[in-house]
Protein backbone atom coordinates (compact mmCIF):
# COMPACT_ATOMS: atom_id res chain seq x y z
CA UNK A 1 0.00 0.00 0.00
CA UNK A 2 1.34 3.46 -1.08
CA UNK A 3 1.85 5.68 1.88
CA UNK A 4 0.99 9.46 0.50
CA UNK A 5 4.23 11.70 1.38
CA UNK A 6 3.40 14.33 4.24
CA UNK A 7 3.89 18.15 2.85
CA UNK A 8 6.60 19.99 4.41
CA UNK A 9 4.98 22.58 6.71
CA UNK A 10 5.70 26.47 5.40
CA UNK A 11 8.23 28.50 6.64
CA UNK A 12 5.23 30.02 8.31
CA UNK A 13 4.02 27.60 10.27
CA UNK A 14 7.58 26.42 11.62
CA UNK A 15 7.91 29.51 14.23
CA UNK A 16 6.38 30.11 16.89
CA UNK A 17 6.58 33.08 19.24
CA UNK A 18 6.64 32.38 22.94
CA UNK A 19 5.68 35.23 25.45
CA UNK A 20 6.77 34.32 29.30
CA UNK A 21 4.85 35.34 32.19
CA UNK A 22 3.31 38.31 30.43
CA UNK A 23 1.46 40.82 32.74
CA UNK A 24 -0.68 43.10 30.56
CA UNK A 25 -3.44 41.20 28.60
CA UNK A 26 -3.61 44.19 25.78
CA UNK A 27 0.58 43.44 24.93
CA UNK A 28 -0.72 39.63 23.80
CA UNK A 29 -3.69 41.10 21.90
CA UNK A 30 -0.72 43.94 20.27
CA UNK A 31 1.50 40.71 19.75
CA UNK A 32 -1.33 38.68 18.32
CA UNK A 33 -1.57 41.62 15.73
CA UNK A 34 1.98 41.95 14.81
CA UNK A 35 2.27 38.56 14.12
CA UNK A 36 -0.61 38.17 11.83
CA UNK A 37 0.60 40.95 9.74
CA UNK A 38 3.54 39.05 8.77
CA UNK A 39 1.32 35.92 8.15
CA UNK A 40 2.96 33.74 11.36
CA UNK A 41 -0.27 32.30 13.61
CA UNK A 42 1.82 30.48 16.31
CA UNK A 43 1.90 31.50 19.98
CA UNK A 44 2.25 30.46 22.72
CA UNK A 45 1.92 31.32 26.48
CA UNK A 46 4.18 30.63 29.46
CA UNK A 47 2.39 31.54 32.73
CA UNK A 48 0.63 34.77 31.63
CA UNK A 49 -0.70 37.11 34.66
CA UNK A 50 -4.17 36.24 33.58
CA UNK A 51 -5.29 32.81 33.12
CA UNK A 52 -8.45 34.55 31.05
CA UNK A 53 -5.85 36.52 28.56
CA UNK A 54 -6.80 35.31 25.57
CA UNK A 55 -10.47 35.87 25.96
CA UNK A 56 -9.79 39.84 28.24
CA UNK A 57 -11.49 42.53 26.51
CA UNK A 58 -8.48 44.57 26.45
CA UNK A 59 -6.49 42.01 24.50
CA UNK A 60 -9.28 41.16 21.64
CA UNK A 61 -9.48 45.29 21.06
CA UNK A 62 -5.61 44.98 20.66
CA UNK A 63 -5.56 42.02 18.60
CA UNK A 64 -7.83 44.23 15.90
CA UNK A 65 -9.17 41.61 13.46
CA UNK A 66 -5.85 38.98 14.76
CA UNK A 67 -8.85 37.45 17.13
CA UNK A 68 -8.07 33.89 15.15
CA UNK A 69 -4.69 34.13 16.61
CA UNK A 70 -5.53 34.35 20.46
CA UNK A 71 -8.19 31.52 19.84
CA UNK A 72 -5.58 29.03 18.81
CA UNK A 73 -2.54 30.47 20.81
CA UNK A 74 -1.95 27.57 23.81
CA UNK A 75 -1.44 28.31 27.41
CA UNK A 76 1.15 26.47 29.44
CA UNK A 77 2.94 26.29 32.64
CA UNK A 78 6.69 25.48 31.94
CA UNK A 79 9.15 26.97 28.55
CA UNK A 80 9.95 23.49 27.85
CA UNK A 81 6.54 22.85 27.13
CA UNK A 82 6.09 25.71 24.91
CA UNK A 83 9.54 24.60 23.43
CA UNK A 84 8.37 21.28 22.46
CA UNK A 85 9.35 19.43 19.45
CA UNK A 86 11.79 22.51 18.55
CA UNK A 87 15.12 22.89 17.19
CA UNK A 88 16.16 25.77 17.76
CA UNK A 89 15.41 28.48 20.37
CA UNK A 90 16.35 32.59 20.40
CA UNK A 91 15.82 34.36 23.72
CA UNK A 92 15.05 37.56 22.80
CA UNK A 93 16.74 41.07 25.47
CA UNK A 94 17.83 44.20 25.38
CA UNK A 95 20.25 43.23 27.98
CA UNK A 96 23.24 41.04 27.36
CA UNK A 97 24.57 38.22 29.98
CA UNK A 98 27.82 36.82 31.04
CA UNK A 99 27.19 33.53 30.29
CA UNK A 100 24.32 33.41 27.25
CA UNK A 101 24.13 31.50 24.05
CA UNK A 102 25.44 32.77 20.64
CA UNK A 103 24.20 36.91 20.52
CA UNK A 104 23.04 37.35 16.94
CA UNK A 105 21.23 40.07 15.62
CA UNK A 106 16.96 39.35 14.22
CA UNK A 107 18.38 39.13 10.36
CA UNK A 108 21.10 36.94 11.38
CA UNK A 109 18.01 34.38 13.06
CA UNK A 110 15.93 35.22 9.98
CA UNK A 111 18.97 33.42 8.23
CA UNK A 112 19.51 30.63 10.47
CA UNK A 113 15.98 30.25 10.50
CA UNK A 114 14.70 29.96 6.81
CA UNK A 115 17.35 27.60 6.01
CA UNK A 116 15.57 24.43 4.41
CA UNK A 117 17.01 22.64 7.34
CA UNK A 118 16.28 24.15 9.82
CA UNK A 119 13.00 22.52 11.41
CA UNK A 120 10.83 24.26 14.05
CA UNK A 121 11.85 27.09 15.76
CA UNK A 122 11.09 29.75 18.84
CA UNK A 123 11.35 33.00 19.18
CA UNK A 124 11.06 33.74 23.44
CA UNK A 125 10.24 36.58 25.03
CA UNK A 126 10.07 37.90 28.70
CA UNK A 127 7.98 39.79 31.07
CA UNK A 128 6.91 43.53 30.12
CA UNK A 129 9.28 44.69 33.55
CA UNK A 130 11.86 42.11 34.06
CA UNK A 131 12.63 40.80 30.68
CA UNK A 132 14.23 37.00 30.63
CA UNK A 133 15.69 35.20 33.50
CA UNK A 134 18.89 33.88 32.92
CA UNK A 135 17.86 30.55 33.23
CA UNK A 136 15.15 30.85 30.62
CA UNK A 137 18.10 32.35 27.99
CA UNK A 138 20.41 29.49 28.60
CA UNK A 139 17.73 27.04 27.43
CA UNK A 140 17.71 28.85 23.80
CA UNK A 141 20.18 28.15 21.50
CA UNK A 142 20.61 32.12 20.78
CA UNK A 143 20.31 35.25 22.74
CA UNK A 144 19.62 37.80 19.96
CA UNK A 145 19.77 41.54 20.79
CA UNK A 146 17.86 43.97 18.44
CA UNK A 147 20.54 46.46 17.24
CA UNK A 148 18.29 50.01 18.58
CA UNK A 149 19.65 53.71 20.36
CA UNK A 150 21.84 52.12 23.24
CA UNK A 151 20.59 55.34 25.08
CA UNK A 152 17.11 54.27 25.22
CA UNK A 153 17.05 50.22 23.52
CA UNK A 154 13.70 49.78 25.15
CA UNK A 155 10.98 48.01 22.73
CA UNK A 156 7.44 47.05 23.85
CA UNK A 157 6.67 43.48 23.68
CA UNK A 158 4.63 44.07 20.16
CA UNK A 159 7.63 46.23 18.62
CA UNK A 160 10.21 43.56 19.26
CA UNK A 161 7.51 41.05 17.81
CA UNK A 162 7.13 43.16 14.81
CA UNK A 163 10.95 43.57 13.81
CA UNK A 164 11.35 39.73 14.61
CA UNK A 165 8.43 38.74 12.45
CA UNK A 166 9.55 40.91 9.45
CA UNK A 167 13.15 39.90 9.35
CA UNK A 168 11.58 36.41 9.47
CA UNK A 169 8.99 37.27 6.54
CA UNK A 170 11.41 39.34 4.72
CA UNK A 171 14.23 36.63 4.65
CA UNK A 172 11.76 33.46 3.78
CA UNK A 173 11.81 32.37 0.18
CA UNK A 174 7.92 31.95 0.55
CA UNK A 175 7.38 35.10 1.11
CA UNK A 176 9.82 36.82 -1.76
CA UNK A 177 7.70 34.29 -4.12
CA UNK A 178 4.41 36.46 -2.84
CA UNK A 179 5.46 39.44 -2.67
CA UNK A 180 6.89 39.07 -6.57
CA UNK A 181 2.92 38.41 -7.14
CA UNK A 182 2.22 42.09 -5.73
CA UNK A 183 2.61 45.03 -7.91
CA UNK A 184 3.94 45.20 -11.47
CA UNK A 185 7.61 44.37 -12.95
CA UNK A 186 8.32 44.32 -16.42
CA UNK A 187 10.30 41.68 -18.66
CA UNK A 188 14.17 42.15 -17.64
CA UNK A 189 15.86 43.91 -20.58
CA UNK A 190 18.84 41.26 -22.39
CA UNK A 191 22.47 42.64 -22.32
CA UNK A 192 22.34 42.82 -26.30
CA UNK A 193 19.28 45.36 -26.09
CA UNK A 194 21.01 47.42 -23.19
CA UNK A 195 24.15 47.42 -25.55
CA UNK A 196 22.56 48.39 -28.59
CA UNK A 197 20.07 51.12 -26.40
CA UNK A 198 23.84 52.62 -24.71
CA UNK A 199 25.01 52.65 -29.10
CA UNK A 200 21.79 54.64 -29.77
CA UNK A 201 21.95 57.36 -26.62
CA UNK A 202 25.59 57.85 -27.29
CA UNK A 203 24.89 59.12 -30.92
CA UNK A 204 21.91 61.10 -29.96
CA UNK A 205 24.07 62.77 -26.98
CA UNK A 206 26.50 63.78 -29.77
CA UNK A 207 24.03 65.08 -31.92
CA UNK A 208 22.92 67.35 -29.19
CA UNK A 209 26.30 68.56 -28.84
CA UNK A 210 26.57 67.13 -25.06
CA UNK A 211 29.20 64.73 -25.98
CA UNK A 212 32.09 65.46 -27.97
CA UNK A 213 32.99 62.58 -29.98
CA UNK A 214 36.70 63.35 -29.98
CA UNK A 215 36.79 63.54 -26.22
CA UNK A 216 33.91 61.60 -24.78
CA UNK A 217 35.74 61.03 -21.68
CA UNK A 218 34.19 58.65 -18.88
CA UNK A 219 30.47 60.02 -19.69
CA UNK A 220 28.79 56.49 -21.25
CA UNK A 221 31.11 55.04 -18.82
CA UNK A 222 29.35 56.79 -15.87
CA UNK A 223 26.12 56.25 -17.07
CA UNK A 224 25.95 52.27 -17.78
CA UNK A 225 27.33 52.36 -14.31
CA UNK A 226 24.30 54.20 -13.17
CA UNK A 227 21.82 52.25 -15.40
CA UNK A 228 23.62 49.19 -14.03
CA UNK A 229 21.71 49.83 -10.62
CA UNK A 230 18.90 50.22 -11.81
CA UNK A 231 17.82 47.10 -13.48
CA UNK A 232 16.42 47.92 -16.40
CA UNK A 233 13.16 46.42 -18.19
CA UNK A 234 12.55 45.89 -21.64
CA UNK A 235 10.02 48.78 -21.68
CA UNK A 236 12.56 51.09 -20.17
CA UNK A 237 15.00 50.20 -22.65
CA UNK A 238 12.55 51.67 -25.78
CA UNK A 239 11.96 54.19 -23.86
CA UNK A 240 15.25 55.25 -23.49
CA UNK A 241 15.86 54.65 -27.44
CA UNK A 242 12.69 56.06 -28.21
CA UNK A 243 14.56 59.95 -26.60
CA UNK A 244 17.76 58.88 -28.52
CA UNK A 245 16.01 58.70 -31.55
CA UNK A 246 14.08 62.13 -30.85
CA UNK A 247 17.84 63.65 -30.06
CA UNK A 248 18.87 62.49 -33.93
CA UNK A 249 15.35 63.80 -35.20
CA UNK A 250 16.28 67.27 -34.15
């Protein structure tokens, strides 16, 4: 009997956040929010101040249309539980320790973490006043600090969710193949058109009398550097030949 091969869960399902011992329910409702917006839905709960949280009025007006995400997030009692079945771990503080794991910065996790190895993975946060204990960190595998004004590095629980979530989002292959769905982009111009368009504005910048052919200088140099940048699309590049051609008209 053929046994049907079980799908590889998406980037987006393999994180989860974890929020430890959290006091104010409208910080899980913010959270909740933040996460949605980068299309994660994991979360989970280590001891939070009230046992009612994900149901407290002031944490569903928070969680502004991110309800779905408090109604599946699970409560526990311990971070092992909540670390269950993952592979790696990042405690997340503004304040570095002694003895921690690894420091690494939220891009260098979004790295680490959207490797095709990589299986499931946690990003842990503390209490609202006290942060982390330093027996919580040494259970992750990373401590990472967000890089922020070391004269006030302070972030609210749902700001340090939202620049974790979007380093995550923004460094997933997933989500690069969505947003490339979003918005429009032209056909990439070939090097042969982008040579022949460079032939075409050099002659019309001479018939203007803004190039002098006998000392042209670094000018069309400059300006396939500058063109370089900009990676240019097929409709650019007629564009482009369509003023050359007006330059030689006149």
């Amino acid at each position: 009997m053929h046994t049907p091969a079980l799908s590889t869960p998406s980037s987006f399902d393999r994180l989860r956040f974890v929020l430890v011992e959290t006091s104010h329910p409208g910080n899980v409702g913010s959270v909740a929010r933040a996460m949605k917006t980068m299309g994660y839905s994991s979360l989970y709960l280590v001891n939070p101040r009230f046992p009612d949280v994900l149901s407290h009025p002031e944490a569903i007006a928070l969680a502004s249309g991110a309800q779905d995400i408090l109604e599946n997030a699970i409560i526990v009692s311990t971070i092992q539980e909540a670390l269950q079945g993952c592979e790696i771990a990042a405690a997340v503080s503004a304040r570095l320790r002694e003895f921690s794991p690894p420091i690494i910065d939220p891009r260098e996790f979004a790295q680490l973490f959207n490797k095709p190895e990589t299986g499931y993975a946690a990003l842990v946060l503390g209490n609202e006043r006290t942060g982390l204990l330093n027996e919580l960190v040494e259970k992750c595998t990373y401590l990472i600090n967000i890089p922020a004004n070391p004269a006030y590095s302070s972030l609210n629980l749902a700001q340090a969710v939202q620049v974790l979530a979007y380093e995550c989002r923004y460094g997933s292959m997933e989500s690069k193949i969505i947003d490339t769905e979003i918005g429009f982009k032209g056909d990439s111009a070939n090097l042969a058109d982008i040579d022949a368009m460079f032939n075409h504005l050099e002659q019309g910048l001479i018939a203007i009398n803004f190039i002098d052919p006998d000392r042209p200088k670094k000018l069309m140099s400059r300006l396939k550097r500058l063109f370089a940048r900009t990676q240019l699309e097929t409709e650019e590049v007629n564009i482009l030949r369509g003023i050359a051609k007006k330059m030689l008209d006149k």
